[in-house]
PDB file of N, CA and C in Angstrom:
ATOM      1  N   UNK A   1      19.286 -20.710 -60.356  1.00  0.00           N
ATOM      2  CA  UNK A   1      20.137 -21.536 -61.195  1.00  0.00           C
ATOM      3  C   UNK A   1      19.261 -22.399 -62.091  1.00  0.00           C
ATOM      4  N   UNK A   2      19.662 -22.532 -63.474  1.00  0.00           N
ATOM      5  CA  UNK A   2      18.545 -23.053 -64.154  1.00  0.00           C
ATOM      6  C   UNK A   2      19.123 -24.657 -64.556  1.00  0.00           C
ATOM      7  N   UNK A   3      18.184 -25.612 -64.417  1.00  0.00           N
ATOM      8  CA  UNK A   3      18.443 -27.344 -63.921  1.00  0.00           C
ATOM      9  C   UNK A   3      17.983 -27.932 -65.383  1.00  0.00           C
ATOM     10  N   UNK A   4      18.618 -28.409 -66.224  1.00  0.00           N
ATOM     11  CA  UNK A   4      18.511 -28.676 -67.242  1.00  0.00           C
ATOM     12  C   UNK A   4      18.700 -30.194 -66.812  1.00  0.00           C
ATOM     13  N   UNK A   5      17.798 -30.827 -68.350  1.00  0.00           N
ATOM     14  CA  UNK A   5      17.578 -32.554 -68.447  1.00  0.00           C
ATOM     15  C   UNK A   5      18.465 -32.978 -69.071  1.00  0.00           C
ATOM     16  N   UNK A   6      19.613 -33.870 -69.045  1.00  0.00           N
ATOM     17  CA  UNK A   6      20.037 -34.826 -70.080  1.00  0.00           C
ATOM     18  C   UNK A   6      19.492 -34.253 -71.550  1.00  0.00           C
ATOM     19  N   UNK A   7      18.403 -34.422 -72.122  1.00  0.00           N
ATOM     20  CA  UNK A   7      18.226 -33.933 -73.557  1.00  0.00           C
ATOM     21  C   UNK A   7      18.650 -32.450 -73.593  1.00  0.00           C
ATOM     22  N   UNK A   8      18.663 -31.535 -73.001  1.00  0.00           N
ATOM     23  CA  UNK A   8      18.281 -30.117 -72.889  1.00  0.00           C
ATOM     24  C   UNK A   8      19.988 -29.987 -72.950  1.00  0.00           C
ATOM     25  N   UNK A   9      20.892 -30.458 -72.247  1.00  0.00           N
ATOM     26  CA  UNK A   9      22.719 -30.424 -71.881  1.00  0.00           C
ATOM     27  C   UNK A   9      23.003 -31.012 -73.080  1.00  0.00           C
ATOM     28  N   UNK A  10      22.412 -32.186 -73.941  1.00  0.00           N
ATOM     29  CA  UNK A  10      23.043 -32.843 -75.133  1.00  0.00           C
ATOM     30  C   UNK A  10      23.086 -31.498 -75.968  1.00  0.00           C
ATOM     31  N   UNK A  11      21.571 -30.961 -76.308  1.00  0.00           N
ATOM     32  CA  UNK A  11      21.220 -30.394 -76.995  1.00  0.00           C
ATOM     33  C   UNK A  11      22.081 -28.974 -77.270  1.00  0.00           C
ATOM     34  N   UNK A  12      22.860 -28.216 -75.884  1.00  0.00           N
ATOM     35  CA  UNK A  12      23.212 -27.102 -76.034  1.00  0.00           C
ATOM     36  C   UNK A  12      25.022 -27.780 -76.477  1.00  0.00           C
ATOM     37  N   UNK A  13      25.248 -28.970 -75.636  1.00  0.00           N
ATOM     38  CA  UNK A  13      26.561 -29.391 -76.016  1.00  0.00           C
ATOM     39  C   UNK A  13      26.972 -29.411 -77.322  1.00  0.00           C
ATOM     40  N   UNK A  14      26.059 -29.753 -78.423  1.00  0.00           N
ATOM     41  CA  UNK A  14      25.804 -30.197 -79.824  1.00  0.00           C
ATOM     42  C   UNK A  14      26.091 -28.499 -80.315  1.00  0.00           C
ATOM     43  N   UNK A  15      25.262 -27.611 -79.697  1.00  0.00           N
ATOM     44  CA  UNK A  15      25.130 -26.354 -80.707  1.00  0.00           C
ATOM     45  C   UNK A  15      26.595 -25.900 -80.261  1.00  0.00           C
ATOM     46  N   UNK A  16      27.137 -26.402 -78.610  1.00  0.00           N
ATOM     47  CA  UNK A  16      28.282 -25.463 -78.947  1.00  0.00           C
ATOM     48  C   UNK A  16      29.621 -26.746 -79.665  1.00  0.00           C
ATOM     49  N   UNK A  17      29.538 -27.337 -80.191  1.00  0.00           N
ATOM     50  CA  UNK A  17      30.301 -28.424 -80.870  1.00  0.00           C
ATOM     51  C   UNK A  17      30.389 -27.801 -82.302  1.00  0.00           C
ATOM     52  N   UNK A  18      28.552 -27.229 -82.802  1.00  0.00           N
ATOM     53  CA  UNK A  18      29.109 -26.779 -83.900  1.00  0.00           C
ATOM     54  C   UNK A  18      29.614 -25.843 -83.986  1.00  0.00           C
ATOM     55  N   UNK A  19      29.050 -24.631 -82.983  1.00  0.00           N
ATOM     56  CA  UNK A  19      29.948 -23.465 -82.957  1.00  0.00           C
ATOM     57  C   UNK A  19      31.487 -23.498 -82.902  1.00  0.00           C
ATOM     58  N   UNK A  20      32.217 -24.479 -82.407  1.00  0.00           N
ATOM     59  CA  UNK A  20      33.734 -24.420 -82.389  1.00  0.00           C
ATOM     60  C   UNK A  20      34.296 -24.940 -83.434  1.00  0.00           C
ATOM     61  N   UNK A  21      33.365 -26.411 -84.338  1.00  0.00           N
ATOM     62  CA  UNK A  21      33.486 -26.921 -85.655  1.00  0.00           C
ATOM     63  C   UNK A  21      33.565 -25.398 -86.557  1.00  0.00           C
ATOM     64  N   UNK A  22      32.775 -24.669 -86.680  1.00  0.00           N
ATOM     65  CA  UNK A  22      32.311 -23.445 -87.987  1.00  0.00           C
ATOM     66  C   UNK A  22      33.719 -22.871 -87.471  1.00  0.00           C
ATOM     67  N   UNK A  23      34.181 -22.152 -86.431  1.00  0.00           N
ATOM     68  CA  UNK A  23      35.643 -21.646 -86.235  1.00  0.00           C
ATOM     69  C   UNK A  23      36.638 -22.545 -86.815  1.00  0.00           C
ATOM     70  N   UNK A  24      37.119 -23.541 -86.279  1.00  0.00           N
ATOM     71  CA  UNK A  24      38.155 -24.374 -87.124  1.00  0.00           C
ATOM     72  C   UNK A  24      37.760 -24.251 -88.686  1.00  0.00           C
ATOM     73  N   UNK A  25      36.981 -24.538 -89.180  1.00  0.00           N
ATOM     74  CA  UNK A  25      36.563 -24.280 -90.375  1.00  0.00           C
ATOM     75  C   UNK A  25      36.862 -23.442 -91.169  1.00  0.00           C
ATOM     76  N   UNK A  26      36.059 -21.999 -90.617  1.00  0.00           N
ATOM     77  CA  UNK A  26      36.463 -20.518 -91.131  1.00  0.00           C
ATOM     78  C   UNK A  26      38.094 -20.386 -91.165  1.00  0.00           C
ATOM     79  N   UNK A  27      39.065 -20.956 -89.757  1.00  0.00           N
ATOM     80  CA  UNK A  27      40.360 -20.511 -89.975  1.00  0.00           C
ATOM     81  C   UNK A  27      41.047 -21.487 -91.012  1.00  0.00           C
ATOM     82  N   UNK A  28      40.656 -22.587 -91.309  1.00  0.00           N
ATOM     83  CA  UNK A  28      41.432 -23.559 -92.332  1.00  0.00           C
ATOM     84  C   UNK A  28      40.987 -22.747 -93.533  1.00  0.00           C
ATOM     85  N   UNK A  29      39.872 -22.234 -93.973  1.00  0.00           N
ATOM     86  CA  UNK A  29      39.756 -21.539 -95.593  1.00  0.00           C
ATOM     87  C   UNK A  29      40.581 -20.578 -94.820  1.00  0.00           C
ATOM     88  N   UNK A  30      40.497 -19.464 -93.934  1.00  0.00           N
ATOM     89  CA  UNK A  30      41.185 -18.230 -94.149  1.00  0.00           C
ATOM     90  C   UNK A  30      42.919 -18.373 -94.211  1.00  0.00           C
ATOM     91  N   UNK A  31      43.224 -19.913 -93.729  1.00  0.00           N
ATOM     92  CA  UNK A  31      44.872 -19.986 -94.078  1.00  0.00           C
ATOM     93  C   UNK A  31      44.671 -20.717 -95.368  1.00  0.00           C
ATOM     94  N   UNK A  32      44.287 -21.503 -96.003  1.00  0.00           N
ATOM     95  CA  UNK A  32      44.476 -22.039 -97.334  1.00  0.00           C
ATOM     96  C   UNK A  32      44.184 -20.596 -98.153  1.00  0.00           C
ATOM     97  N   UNK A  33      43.048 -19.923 -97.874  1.00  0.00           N
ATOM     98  CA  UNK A  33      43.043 -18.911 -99.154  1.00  0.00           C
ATOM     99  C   UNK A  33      43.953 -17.190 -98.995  1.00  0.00           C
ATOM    100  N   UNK A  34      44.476 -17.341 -97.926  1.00  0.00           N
ATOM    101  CA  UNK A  34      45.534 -16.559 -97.857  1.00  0.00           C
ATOM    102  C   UNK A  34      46.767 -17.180 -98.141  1.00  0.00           C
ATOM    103  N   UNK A  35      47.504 -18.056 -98.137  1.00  0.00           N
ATOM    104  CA  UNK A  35      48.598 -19.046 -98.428  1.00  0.00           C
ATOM    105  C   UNK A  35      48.459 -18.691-100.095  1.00  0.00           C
ATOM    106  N   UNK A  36      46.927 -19.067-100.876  1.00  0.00           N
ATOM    107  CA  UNK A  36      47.313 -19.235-102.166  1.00  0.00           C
ATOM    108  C   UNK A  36      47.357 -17.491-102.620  1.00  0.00           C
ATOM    109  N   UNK A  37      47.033 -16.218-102.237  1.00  0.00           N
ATOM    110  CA  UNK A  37      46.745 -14.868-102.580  1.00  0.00           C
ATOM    111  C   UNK A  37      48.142 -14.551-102.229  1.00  0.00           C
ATOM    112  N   UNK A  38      48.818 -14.350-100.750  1.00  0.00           N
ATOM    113  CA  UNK A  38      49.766 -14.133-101.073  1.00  0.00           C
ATOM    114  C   UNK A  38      51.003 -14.870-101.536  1.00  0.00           C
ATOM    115  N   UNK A  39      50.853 -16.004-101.905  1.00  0.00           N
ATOM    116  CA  UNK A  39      51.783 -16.586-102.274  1.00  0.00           C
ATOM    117  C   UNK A  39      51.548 -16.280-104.227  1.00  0.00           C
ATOM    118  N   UNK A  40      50.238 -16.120-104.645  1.00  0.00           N
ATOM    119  CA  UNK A  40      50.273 -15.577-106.095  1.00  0.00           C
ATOM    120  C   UNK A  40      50.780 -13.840-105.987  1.00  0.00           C
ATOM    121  N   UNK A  41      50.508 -12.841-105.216  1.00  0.00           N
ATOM    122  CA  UNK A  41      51.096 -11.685-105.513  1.00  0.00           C
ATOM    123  C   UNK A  41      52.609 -12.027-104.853  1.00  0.00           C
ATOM    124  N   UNK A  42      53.263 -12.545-103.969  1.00  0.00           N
ATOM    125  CA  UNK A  42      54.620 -12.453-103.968  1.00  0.00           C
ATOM    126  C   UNK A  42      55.204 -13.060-105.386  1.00  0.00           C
ATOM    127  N   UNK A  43      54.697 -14.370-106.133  1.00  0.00           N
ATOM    128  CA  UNK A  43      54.892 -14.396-107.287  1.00  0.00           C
ATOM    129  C   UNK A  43      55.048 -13.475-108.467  1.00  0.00           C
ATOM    130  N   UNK A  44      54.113 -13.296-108.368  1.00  0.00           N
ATOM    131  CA  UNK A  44      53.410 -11.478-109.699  1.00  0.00           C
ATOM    132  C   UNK A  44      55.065 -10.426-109.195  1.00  0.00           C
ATOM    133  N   UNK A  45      54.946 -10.597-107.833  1.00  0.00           N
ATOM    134  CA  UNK A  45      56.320  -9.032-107.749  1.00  0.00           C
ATOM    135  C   UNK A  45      57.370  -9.567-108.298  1.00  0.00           C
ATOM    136  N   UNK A  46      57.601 -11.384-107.976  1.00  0.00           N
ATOM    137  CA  UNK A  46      58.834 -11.360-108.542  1.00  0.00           C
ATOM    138  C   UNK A  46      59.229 -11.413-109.919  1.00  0.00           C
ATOM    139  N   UNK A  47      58.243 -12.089-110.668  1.00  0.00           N
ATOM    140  CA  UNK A  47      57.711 -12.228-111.800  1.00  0.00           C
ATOM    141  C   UNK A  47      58.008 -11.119-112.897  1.00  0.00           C
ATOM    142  N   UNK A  48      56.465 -10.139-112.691  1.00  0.00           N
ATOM    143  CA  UNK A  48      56.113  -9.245-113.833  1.00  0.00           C
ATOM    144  C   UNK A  48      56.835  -8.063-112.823  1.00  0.00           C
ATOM    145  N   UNK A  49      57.043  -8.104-112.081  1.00  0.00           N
ATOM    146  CA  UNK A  49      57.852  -6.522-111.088  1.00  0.00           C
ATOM    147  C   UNK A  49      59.153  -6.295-111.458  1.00  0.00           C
ATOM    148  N   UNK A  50      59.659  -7.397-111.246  1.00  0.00           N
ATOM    149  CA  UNK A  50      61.630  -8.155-111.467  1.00  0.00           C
ATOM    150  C   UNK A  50      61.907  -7.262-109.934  1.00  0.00           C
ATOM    151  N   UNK A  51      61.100  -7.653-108.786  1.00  0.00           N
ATOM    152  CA  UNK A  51      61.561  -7.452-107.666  1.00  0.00           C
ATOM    153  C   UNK A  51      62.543  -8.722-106.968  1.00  0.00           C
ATOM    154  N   UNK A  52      63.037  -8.515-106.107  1.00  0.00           N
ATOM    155  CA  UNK A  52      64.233  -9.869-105.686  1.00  0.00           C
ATOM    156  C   UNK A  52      63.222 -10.586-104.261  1.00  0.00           C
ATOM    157  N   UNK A  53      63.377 -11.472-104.249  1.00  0.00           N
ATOM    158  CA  UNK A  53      62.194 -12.411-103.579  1.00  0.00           C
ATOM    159  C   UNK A  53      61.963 -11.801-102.112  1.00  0.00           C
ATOM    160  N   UNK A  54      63.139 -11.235-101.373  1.00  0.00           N
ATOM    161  CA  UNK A  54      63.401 -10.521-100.288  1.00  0.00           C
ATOM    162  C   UNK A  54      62.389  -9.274-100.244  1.00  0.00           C
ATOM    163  N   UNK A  55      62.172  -8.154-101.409  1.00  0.00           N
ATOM    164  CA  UNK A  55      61.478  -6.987-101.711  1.00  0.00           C
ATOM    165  C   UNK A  55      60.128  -7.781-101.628  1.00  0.00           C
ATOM    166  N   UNK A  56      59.734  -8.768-102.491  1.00  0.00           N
ATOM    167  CA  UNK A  56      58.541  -9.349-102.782  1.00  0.00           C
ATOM    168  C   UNK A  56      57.674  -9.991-101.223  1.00  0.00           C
ATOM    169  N   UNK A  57      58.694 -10.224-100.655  1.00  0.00           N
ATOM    170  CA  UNK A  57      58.266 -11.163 -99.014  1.00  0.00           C
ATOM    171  C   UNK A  57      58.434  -9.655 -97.890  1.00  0.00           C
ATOM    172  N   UNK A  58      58.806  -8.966 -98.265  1.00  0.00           N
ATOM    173  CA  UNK A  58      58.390  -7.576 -97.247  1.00  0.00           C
ATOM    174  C   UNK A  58      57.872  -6.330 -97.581  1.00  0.00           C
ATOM    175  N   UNK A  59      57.394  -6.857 -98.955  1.00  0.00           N
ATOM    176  CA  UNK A  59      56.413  -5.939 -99.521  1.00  0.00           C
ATOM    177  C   UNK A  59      54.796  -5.994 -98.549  1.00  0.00           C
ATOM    178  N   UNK A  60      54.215  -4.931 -97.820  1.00  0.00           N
ATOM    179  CA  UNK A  60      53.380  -4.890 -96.846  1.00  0.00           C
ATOM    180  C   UNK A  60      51.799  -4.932 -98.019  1.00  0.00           C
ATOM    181  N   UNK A  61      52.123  -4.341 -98.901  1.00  0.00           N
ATOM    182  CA  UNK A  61      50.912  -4.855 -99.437  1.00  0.00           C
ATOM    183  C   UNK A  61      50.242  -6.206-100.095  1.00  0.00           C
ATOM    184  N   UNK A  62      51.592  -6.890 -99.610  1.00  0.00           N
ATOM    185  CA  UNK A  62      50.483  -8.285-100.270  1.00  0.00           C
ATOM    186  C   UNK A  62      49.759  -9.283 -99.143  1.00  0.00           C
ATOM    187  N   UNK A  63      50.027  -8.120 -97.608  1.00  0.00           N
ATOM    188  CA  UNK A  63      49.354  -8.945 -96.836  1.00  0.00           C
ATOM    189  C   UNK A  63      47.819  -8.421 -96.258  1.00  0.00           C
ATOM    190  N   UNK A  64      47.744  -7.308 -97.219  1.00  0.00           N
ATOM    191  CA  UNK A  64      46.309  -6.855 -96.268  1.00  0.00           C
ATOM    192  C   UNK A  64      45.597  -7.441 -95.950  1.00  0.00           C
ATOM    193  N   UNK A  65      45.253  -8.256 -96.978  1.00  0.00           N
ATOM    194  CA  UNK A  65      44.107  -9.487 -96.882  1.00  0.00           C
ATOM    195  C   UNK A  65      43.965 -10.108 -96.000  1.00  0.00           C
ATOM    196  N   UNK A  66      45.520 -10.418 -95.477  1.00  0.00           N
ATOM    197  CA  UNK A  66      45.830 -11.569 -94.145  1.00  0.00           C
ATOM    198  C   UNK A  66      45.508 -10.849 -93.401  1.00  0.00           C
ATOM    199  N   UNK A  67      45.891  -9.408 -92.912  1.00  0.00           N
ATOM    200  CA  UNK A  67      45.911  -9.173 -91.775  1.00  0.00           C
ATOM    201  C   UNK A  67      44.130  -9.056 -91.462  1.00  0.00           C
ATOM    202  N   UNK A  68      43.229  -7.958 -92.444  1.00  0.00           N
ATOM    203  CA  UNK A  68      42.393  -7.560 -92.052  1.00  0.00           C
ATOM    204  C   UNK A  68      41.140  -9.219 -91.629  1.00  0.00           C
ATOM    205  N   UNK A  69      41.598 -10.183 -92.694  1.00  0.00           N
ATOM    206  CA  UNK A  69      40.194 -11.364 -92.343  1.00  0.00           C
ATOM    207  C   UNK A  69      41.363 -11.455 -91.380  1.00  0.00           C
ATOM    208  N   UNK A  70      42.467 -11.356 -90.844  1.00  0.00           N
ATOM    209  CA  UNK A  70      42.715 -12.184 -89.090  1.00  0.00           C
ATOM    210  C   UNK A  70      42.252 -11.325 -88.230  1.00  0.00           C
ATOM    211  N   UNK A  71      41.704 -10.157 -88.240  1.00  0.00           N
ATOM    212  CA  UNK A  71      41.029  -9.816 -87.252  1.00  0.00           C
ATOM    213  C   UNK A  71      39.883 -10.414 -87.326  1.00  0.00           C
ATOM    214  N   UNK A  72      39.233 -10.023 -88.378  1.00  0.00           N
ATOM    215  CA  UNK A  72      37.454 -11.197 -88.301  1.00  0.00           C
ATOM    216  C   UNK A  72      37.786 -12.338 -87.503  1.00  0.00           C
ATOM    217  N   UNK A  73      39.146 -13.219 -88.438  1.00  0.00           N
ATOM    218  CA  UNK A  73      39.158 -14.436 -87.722  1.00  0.00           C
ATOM    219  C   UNK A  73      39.700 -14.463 -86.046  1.00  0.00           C
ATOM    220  N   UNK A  74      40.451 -13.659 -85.651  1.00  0.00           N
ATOM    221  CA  UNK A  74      40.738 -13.594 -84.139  1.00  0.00           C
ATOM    222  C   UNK A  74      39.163 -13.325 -83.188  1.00  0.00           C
ATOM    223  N   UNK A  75      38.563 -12.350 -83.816  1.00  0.00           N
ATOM    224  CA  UNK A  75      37.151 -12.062 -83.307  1.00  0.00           C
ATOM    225  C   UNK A  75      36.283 -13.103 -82.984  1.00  0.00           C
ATOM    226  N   UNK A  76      36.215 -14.189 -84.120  1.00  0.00           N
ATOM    227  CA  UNK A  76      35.695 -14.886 -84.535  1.00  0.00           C
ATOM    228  C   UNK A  76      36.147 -16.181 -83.119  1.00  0.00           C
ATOM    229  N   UNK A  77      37.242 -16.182 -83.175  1.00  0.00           N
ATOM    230  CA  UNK A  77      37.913 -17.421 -82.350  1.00  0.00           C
ATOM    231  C   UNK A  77      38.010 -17.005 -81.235  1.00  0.00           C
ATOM    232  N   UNK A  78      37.762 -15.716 -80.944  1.00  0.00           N
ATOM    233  CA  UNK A  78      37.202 -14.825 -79.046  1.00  0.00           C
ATOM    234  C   UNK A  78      36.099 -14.959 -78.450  1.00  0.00           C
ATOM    235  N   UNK A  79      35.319 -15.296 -79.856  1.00  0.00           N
ATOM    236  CA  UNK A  79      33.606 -15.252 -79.415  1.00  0.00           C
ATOM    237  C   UNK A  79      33.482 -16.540 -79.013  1.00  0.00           C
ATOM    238  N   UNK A  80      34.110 -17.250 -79.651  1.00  0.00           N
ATOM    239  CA  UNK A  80      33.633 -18.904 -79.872  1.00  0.00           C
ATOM    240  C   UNK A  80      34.229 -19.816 -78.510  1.00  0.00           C
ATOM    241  N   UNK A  81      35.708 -19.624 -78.459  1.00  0.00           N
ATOM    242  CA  UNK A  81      36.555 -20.177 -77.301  1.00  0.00           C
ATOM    243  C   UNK A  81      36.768 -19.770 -76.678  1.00  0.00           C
ATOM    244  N   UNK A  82      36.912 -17.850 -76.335  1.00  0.00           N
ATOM    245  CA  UNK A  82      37.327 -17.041 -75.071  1.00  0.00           C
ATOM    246  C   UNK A  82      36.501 -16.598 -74.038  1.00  0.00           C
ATOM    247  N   UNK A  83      35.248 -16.714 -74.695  1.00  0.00           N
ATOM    248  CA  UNK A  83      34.298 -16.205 -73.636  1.00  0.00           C
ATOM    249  C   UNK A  83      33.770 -17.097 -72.293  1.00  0.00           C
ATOM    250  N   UNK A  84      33.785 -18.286 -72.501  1.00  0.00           N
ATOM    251  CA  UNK A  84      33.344 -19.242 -71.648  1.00  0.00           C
ATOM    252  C   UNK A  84      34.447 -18.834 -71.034  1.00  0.00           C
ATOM    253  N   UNK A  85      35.661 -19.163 -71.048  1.00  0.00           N
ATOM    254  CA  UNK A  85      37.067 -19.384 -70.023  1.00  0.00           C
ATOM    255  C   UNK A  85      37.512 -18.830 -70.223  1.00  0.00           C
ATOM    256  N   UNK A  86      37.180 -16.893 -69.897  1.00  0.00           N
ATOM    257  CA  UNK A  86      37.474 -15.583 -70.004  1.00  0.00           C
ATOM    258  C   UNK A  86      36.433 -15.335 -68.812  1.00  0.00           C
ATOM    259  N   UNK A  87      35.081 -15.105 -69.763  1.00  0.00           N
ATOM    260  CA  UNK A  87      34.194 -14.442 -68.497  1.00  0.00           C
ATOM    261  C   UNK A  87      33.373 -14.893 -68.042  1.00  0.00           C
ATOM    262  N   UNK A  88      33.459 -16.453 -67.798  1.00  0.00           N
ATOM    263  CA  UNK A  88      32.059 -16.779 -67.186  1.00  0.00           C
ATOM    264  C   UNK A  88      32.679 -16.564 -65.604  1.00  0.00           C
ATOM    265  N   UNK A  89      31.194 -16.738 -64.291  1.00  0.00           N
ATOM    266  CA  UNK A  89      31.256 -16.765 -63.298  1.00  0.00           C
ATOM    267  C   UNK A  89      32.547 -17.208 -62.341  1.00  0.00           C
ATOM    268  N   UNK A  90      32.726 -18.716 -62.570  1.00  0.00           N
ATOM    269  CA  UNK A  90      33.667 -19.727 -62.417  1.00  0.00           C
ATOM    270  C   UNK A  90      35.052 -19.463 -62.638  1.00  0.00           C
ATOM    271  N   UNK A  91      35.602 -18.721 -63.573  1.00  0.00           N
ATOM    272  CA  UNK A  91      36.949 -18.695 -64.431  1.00  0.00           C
ATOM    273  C   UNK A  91      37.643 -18.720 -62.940  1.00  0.00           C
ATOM    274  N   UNK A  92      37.914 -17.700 -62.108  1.00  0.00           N
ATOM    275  CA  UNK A  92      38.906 -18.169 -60.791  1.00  0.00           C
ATOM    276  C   UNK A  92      38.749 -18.854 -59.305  1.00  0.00           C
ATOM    277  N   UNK A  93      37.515 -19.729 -59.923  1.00  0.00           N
ATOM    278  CA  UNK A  93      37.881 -21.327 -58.927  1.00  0.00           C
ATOM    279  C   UNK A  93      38.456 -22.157 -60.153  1.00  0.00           C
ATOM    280  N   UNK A  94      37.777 -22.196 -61.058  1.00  0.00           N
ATOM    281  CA  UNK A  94      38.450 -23.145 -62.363  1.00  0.00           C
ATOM    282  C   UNK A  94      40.411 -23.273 -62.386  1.00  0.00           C
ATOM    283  N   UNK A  95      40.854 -21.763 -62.042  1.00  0.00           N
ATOM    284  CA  UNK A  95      42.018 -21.296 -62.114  1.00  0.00           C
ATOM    285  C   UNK A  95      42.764 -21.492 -60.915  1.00  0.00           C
ATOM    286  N   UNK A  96      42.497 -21.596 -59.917  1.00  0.00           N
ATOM    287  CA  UNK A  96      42.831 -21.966 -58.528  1.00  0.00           C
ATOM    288  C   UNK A  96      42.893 -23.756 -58.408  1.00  0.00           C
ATOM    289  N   UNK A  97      41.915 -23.989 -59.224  1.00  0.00           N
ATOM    290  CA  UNK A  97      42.060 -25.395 -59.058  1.00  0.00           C
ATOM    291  C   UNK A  97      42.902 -26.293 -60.179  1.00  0.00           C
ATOM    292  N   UNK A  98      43.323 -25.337 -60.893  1.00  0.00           N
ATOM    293  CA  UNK A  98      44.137 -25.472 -62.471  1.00  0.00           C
ATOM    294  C   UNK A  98      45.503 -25.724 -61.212  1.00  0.00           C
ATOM    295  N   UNK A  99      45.900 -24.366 -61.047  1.00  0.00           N
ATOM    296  CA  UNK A  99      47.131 -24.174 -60.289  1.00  0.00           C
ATOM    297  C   UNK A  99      47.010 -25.062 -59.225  1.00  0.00           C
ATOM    298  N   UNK A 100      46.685 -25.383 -57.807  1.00  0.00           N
ATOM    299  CA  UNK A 100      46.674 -26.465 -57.321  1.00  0.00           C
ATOM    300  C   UNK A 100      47.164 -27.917 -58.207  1.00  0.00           C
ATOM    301  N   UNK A 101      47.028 -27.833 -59.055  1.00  0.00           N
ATOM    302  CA  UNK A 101      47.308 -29.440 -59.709  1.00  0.00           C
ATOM    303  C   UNK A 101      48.320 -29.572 -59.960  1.00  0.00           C
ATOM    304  N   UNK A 102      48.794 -28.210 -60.673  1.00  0.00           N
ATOM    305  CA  UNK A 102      50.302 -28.274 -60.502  1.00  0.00           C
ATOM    306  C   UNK A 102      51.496 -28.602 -59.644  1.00  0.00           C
TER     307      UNK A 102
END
């Protein structure tokens, strides 16, 4: 088992602080700049198409964008938050002692 110092626990606490900061991050641009893309092509269909806002909002192509960066971004938010309290050693005493509290 490896016995780390006060500086050495700040130090990894910090890197994973930023690692979960850069996720929140990445998902606030990937919803602001999907919000403004498809909200400009549902515009454009209703617009220059003369589709009815209904055709324009279940039209599947104005979400590729969303869907394909939400996989990056789901990936992204698996690596960062799921793995510790997914697969580390611990996860079912952590979970036993979750439930107990209840």
């Amino acid at each position: 088992m490896e016995v780390l110092n006060k500086e050495e626990k700040y130090i990894k606490a910090k890197e994973r602080v930023e690692e979960i900061k850069k996720f929140y991050k990445h998902l606030a641009v990937y919803i602001l700049i999907n919000l403004f893309f498809i909200g400009r092509r549902i515009y454009k269909d209703i617009v220059y198409r003369d589709e009815s806002i209904l055709d324009a909002f279940l039209d599947i192509n104005n979400y590729n964008l969303f869907f394909w960066w939400g996989v990056v971004v789901f990936i992204h938010g698996f690596s960062v938050l799921g793995k510790d309290k997914l697969f580390s050693k611990n996860w079912e005493e952590r979970k036993i002692k979750e439930y107990m509290k209840q």
